[in-house]
PDB file of N, CA and C in Angstrom:
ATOM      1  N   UNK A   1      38.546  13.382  71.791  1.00  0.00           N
ATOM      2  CA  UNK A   1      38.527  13.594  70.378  1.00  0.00           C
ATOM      3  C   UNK A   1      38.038  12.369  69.630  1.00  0.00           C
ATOM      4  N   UNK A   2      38.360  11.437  70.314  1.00  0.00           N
ATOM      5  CA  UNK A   2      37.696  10.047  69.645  1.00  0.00           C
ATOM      6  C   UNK A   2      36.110  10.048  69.531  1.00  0.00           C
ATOM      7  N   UNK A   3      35.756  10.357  70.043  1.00  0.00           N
ATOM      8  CA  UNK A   3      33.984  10.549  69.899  1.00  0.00           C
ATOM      9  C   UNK A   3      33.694  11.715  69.077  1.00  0.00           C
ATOM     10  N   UNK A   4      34.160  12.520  68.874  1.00  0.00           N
ATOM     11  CA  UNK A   4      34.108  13.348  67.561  1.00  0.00           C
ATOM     12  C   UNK A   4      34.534  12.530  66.551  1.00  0.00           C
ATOM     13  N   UNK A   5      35.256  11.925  66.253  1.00  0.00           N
ATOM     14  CA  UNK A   5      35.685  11.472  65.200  1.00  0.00           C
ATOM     15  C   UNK A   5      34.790  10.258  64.623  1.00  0.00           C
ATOM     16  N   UNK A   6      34.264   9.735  65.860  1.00  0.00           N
ATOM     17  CA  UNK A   6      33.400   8.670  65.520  1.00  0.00           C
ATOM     18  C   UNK A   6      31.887   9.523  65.139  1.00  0.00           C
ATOM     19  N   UNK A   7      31.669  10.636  65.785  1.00  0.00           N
ATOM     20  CA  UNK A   7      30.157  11.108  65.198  1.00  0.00           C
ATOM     21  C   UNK A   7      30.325  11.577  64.511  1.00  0.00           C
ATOM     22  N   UNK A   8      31.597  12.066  64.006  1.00  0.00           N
ATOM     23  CA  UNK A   8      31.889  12.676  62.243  1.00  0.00           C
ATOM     24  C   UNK A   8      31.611  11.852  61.361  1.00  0.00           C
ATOM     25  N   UNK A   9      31.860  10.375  61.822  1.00  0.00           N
ATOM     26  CA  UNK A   9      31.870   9.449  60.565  1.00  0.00           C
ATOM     27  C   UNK A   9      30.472   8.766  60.283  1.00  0.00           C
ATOM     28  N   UNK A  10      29.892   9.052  61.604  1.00  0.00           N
ATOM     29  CA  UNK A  10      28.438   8.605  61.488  1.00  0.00           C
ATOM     30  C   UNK A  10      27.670   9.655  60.442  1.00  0.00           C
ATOM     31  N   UNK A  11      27.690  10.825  61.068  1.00  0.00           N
ATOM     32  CA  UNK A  11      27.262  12.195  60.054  1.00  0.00           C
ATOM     33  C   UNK A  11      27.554  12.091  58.865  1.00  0.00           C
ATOM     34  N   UNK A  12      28.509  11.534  58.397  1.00  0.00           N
ATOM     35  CA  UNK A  12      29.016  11.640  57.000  1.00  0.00           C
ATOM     36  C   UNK A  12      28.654  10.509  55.961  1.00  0.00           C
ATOM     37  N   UNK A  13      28.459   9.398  57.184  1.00  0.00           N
ATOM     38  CA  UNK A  13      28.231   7.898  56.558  1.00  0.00           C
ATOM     39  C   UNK A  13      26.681   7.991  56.305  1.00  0.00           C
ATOM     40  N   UNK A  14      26.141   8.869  56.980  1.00  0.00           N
ATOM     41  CA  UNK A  14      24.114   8.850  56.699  1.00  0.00           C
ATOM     42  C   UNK A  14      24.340   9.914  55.518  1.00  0.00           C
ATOM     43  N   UNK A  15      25.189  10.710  55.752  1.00  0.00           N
ATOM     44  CA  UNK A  15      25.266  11.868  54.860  1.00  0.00           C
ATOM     45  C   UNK A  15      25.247  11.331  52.767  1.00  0.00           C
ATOM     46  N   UNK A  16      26.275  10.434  52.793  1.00  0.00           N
ATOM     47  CA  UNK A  16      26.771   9.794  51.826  1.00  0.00           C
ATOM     48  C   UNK A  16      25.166   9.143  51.124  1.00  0.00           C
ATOM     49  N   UNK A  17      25.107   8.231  52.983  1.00  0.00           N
ATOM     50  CA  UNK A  17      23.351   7.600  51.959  1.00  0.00           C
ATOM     51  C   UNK A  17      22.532   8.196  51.628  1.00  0.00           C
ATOM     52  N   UNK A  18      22.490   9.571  52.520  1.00  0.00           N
ATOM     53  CA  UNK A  18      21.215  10.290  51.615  1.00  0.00           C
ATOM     54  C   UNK A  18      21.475  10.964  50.162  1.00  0.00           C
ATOM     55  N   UNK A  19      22.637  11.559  50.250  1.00  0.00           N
ATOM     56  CA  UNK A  19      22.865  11.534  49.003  1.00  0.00           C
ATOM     57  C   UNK A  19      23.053  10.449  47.460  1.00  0.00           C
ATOM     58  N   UNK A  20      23.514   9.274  48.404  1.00  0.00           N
ATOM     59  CA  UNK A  20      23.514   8.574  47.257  1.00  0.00           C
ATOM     60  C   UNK A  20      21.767   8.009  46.491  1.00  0.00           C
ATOM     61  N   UNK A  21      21.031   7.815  47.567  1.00  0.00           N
ATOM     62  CA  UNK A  21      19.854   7.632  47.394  1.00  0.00           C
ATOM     63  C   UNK A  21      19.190   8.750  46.844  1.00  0.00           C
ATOM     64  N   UNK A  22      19.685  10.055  46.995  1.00  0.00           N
ATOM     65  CA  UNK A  22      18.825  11.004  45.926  1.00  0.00           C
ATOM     66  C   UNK A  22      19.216  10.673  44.810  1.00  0.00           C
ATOM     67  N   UNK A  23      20.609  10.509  44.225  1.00  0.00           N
ATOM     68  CA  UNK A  23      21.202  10.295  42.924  1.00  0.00           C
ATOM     69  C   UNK A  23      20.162   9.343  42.470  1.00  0.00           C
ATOM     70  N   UNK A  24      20.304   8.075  42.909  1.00  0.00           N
ATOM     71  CA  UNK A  24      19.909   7.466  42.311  1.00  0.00           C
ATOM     72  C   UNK A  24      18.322   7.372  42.031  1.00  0.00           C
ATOM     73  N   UNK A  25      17.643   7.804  42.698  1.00  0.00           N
ATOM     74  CA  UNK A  25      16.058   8.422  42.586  1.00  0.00           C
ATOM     75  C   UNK A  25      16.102   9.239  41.517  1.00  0.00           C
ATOM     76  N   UNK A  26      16.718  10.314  41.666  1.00  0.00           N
ATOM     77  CA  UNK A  26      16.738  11.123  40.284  1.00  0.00           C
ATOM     78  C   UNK A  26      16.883  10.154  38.842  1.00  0.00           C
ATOM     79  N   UNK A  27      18.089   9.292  38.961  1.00  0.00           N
ATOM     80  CA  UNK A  27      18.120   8.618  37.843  1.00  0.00           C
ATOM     81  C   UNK A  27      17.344   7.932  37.456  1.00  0.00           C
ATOM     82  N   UNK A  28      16.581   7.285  38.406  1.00  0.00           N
ATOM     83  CA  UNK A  28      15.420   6.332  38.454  1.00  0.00           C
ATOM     84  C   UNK A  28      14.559   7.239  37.372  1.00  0.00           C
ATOM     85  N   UNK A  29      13.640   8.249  37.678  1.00  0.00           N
ATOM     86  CA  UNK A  29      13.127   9.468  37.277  1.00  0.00           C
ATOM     87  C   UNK A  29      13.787   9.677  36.301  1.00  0.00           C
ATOM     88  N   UNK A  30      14.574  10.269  36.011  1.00  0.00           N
ATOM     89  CA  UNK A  30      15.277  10.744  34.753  1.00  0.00           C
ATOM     90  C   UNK A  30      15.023   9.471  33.353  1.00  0.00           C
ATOM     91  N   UNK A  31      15.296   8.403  34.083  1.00  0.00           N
ATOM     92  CA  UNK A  31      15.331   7.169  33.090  1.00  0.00           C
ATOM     93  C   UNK A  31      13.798   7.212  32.446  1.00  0.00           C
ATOM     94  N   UNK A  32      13.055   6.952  33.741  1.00  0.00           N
ATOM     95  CA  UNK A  32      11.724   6.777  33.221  1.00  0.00           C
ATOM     96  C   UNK A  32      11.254   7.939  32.607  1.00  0.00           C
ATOM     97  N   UNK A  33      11.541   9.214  32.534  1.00  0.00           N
ATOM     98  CA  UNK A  33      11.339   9.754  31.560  1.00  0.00           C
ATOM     99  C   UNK A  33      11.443  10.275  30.364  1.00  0.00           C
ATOM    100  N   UNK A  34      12.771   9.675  30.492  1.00  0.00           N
ATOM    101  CA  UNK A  34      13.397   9.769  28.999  1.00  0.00           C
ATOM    102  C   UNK A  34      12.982   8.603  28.337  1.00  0.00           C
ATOM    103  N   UNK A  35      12.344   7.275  29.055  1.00  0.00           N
ATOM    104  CA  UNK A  35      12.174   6.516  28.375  1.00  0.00           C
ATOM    105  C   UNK A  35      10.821   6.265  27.520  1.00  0.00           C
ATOM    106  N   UNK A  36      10.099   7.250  28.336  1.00  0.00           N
ATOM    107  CA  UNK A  36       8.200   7.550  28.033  1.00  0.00           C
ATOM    108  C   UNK A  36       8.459   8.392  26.572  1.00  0.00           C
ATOM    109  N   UNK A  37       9.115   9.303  26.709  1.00  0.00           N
ATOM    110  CA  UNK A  37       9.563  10.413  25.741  1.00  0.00           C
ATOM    111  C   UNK A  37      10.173   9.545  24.248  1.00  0.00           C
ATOM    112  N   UNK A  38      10.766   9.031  24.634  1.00  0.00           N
ATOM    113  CA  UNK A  38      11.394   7.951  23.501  1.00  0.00           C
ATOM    114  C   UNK A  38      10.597   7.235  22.859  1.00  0.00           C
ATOM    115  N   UNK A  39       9.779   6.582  23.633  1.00  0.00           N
ATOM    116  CA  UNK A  39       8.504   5.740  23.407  1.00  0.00           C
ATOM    117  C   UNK A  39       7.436   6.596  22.736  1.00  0.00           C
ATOM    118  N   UNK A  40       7.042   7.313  22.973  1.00  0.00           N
ATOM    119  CA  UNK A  40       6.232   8.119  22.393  1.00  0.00           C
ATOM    120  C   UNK A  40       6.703   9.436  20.962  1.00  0.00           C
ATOM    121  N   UNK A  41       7.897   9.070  20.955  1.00  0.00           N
ATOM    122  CA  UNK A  41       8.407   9.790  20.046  1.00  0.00           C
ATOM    123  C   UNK A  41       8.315   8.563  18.487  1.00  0.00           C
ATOM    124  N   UNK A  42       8.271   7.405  18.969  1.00  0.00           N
ATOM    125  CA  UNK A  42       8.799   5.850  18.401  1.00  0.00           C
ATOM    126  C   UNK A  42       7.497   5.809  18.042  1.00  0.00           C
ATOM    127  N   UNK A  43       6.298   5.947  18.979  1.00  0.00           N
ATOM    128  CA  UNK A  43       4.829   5.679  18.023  1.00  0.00           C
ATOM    129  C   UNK A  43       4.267   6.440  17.095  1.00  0.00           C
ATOM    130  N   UNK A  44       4.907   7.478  17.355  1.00  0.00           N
ATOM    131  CA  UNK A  44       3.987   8.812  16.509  1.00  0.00           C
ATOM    132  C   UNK A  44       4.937   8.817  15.317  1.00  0.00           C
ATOM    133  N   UNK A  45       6.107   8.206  15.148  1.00  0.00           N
ATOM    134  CA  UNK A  45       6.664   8.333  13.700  1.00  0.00           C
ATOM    135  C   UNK A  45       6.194   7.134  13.575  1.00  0.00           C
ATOM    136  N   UNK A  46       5.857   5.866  14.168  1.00  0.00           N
ATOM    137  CA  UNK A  46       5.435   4.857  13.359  1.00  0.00           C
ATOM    138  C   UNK A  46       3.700   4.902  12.798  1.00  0.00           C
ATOM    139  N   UNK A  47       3.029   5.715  13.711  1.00  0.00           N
ATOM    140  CA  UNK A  47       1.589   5.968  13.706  1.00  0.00           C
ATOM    141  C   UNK A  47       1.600   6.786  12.548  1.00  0.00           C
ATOM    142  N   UNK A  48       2.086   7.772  12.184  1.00  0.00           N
ATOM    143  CA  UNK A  48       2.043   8.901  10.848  1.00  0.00           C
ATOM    144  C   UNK A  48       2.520   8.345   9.311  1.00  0.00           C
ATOM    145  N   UNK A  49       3.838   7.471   9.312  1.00  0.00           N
ATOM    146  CA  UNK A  49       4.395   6.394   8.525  1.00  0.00           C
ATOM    147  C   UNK A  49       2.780   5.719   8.295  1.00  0.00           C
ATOM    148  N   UNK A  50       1.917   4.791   9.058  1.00  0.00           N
ATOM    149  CA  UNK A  50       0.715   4.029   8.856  1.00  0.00           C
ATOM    150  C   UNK A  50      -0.029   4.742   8.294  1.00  0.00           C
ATOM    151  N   UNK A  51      -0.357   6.465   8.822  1.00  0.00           N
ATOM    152  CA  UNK A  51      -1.739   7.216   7.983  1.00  0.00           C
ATOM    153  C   UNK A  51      -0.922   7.420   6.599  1.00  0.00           C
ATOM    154  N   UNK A  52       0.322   8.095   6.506  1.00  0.00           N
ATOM    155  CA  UNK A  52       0.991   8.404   5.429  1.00  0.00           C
ATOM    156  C   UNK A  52       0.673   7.338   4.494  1.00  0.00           C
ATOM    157  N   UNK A  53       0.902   6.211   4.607  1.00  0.00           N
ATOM    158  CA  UNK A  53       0.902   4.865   3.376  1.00  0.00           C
ATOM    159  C   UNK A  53      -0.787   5.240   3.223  1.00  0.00           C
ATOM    160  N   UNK A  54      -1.612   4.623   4.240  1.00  0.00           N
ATOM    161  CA  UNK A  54      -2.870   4.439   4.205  1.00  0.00           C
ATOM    162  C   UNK A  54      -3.396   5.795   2.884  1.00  0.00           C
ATOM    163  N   UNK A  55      -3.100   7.136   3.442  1.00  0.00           N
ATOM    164  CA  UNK A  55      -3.339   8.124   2.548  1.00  0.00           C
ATOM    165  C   UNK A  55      -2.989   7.783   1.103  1.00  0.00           C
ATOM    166  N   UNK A  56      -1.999   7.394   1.170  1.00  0.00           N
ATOM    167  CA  UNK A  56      -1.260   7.203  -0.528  1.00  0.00           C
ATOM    168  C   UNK A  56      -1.891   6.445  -1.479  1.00  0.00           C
ATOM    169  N   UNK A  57      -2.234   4.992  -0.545  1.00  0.00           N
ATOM    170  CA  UNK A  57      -2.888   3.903  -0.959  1.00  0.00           C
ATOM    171  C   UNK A  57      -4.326   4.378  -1.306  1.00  0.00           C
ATOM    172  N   UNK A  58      -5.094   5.367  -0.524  1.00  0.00           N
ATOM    173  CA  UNK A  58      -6.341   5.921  -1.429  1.00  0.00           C
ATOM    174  C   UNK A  58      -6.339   6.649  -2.300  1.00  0.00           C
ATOM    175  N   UNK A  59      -5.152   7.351  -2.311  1.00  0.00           N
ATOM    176  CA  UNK A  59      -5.164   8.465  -3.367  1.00  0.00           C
ATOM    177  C   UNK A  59      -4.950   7.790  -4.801  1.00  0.00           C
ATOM    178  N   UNK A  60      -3.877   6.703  -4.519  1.00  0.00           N
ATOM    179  CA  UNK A  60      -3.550   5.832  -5.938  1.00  0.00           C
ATOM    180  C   UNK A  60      -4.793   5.024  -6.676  1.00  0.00           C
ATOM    181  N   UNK A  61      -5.547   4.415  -5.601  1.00  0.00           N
ATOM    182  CA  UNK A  61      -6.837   4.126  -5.701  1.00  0.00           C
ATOM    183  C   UNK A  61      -8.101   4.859  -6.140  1.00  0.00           C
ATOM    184  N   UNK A  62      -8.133   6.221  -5.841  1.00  0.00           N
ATOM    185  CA  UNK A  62      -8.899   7.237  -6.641  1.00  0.00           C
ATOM    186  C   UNK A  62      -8.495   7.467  -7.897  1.00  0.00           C
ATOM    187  N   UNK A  63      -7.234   7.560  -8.180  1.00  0.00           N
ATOM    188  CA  UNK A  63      -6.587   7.608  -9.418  1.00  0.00           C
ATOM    189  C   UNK A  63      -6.657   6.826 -10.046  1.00  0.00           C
ATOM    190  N   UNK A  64      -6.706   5.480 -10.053  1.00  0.00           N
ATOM    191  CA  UNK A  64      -7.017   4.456 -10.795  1.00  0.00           C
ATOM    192  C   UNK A  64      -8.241   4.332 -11.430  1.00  0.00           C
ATOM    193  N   UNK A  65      -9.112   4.650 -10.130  1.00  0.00           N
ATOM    194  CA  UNK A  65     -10.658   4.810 -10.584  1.00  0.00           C
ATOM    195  C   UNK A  65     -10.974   5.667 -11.449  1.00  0.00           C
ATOM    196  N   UNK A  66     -10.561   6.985 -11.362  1.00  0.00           N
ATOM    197  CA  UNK A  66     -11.099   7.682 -11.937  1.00  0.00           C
ATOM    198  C   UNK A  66     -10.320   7.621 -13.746  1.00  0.00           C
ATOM    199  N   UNK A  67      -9.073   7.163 -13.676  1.00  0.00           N
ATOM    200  CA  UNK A  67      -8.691   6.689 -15.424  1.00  0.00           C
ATOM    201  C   UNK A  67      -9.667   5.618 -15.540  1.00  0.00           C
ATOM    202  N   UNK A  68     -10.144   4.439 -14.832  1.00  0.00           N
ATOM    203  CA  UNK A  68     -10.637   3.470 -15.803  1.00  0.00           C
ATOM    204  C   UNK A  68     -11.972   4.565 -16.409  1.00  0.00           C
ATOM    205  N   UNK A  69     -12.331   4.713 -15.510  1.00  0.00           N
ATOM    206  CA  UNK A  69     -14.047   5.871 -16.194  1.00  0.00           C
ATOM    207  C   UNK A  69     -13.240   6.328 -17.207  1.00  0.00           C
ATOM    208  N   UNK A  70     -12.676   7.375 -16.807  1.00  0.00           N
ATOM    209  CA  UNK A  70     -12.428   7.998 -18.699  1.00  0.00           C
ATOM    210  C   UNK A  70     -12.563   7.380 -19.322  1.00  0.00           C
ATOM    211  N   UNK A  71     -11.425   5.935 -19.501  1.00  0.00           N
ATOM    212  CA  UNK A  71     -10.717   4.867 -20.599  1.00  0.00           C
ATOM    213  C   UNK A  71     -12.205   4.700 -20.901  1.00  0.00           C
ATOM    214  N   UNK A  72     -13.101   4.283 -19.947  1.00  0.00           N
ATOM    215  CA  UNK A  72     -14.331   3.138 -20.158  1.00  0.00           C
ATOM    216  C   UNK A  72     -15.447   4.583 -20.956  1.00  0.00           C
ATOM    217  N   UNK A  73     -14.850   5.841 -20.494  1.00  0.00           N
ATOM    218  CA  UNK A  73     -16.181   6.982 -21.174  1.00  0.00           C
ATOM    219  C   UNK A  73     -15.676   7.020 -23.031  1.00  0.00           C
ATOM    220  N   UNK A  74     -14.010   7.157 -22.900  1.00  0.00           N
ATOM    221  CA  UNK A  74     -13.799   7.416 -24.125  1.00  0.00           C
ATOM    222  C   UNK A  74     -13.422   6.348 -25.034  1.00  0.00           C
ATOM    223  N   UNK A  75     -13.375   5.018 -25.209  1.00  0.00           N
ATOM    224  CA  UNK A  75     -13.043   3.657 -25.973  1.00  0.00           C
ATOM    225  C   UNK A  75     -14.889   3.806 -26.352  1.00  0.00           C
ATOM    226  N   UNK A  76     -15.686   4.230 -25.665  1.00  0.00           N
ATOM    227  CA  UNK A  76     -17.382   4.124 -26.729  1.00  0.00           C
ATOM    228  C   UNK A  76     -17.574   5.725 -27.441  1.00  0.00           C
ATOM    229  N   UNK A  77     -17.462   6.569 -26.569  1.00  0.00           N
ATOM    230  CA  UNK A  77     -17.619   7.916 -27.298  1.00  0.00           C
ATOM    231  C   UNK A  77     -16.588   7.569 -28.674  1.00  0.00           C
ATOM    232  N   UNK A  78     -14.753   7.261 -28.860  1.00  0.00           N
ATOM    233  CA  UNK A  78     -14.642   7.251 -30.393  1.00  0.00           C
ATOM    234  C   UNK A  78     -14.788   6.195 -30.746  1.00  0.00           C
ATOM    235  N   UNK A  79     -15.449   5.151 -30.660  1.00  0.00           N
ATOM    236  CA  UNK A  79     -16.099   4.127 -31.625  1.00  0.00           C
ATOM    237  C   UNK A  79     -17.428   4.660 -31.902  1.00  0.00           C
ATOM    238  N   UNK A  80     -18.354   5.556 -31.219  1.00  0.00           N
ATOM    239  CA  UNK A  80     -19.429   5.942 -32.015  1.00  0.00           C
ATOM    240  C   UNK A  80     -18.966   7.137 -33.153  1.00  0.00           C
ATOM    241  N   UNK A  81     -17.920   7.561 -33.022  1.00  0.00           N
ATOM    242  CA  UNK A  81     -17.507   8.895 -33.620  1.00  0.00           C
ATOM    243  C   UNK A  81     -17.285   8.611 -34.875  1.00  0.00           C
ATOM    244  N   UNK A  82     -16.747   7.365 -35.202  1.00  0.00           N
ATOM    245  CA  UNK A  82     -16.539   6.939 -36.596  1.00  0.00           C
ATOM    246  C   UNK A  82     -15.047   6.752 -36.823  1.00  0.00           C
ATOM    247  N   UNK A  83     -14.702   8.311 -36.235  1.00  0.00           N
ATOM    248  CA  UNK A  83     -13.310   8.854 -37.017  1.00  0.00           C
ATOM    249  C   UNK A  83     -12.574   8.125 -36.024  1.00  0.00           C
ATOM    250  N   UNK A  84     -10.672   7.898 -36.651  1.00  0.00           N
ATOM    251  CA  UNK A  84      -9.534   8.164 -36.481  1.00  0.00           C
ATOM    252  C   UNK A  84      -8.678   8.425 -36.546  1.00  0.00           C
ATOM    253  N   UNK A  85      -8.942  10.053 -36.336  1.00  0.00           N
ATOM    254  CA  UNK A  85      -7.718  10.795 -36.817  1.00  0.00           C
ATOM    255  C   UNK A  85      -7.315  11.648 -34.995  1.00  0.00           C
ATOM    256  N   UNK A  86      -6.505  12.405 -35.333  1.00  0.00           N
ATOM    257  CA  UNK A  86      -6.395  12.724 -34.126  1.00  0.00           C
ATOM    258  C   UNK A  86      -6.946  14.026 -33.082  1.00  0.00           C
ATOM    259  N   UNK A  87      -7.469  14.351 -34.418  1.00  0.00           N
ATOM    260  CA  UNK A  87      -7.997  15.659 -33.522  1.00  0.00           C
ATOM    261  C   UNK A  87      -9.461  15.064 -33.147  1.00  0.00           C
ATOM    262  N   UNK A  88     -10.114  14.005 -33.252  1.00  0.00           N
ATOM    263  CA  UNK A  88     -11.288  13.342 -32.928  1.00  0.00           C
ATOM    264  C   UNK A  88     -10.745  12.679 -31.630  1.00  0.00           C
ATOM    265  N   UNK A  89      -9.553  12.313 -31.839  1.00  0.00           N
ATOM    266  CA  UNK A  89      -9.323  11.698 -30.312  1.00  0.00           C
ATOM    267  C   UNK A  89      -8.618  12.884 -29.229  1.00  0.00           C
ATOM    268  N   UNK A  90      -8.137  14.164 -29.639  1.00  0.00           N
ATOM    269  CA  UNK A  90      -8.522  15.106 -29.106  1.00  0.00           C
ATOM    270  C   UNK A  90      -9.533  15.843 -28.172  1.00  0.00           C
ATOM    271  N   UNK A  91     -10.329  16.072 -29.333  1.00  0.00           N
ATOM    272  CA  UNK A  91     -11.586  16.377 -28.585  1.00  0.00           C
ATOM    273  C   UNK A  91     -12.670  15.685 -27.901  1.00  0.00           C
ATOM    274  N   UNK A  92     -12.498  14.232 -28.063  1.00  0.00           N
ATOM    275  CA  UNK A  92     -13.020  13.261 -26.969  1.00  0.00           C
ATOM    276  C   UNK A  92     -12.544  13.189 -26.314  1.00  0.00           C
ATOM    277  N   UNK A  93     -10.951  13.691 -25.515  1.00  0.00           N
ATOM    278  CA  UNK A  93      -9.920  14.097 -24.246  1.00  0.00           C
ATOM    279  C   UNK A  93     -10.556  15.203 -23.789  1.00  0.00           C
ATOM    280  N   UNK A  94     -10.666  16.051 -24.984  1.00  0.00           N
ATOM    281  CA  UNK A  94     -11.091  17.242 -24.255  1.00  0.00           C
ATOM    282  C   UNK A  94     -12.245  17.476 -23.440  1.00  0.00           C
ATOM    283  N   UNK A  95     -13.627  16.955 -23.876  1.00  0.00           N
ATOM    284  CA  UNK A  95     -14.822  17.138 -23.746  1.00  0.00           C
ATOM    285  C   UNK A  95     -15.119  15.831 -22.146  1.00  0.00           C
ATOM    286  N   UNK A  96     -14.442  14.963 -22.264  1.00  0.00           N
ATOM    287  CA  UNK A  96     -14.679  14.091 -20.896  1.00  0.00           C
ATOM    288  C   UNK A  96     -13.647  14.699 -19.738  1.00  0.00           C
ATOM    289  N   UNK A  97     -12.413  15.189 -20.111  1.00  0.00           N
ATOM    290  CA  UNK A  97     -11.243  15.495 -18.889  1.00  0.00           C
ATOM    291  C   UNK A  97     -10.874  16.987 -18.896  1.00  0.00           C
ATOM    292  N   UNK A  98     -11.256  17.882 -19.771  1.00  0.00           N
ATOM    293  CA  UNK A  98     -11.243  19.189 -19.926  1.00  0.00           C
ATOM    294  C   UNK A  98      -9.337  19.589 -19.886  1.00  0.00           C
ATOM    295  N   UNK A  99      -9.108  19.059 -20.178  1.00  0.00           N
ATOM    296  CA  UNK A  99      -7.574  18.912 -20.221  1.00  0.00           C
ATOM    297  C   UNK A  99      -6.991  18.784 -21.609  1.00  0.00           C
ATOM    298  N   UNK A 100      -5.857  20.073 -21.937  1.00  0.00           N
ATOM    299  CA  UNK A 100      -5.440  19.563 -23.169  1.00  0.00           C
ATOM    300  C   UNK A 100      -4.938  18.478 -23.597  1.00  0.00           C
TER     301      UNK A 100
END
């Protein structure tokens, strides 16, 4: 019975390492992919945050541009107009921005 008992423990003792060595392979694996996933979850909110500003920053920039033109279309249109009253500065809003 002693030699059973000793090849039980051998069986069980390789048994243990192979199992423990799958565990930990898996985790190995598991890690590294949760860690790619993380990582790539981390650039694409920081990459979209960068276009997001970038976008904003032109749009504010078109907007700017396009008031100085007015300012710069309508400060000569009512100095040639004569008038200042308000429906002259009205309809020099109206006629450059079509906007009431």
């Amino acid at each position: 019975m002693a030699a059973d008992e000793t090849g039980c423990a051998v069986v069980t003792g390789r048994a243990n390492r192979l199992v423990t060595t799958g565990c930990l392979t898996i985790l190995i694996a598991l890690i590294t992919v949760l860690g790619v996933l993380v990582s790539w979850l981390w650039y694409r909110h920081w990459h979209d945050g960068n276009v997001n500003s970038e976008r904003r920053d032109r749009a504010f920039a078109s907007i700017l541009k396009q008031a100085r033109a007015t300012a710069d279309d309508t400060a000569p249109a009512l100095g040639t107009s004569g008038t200042t009253d308000t429906d002259a500065l009205i309809g020099v809003i109206w006629r450059h921005t079509e906007a009431p």
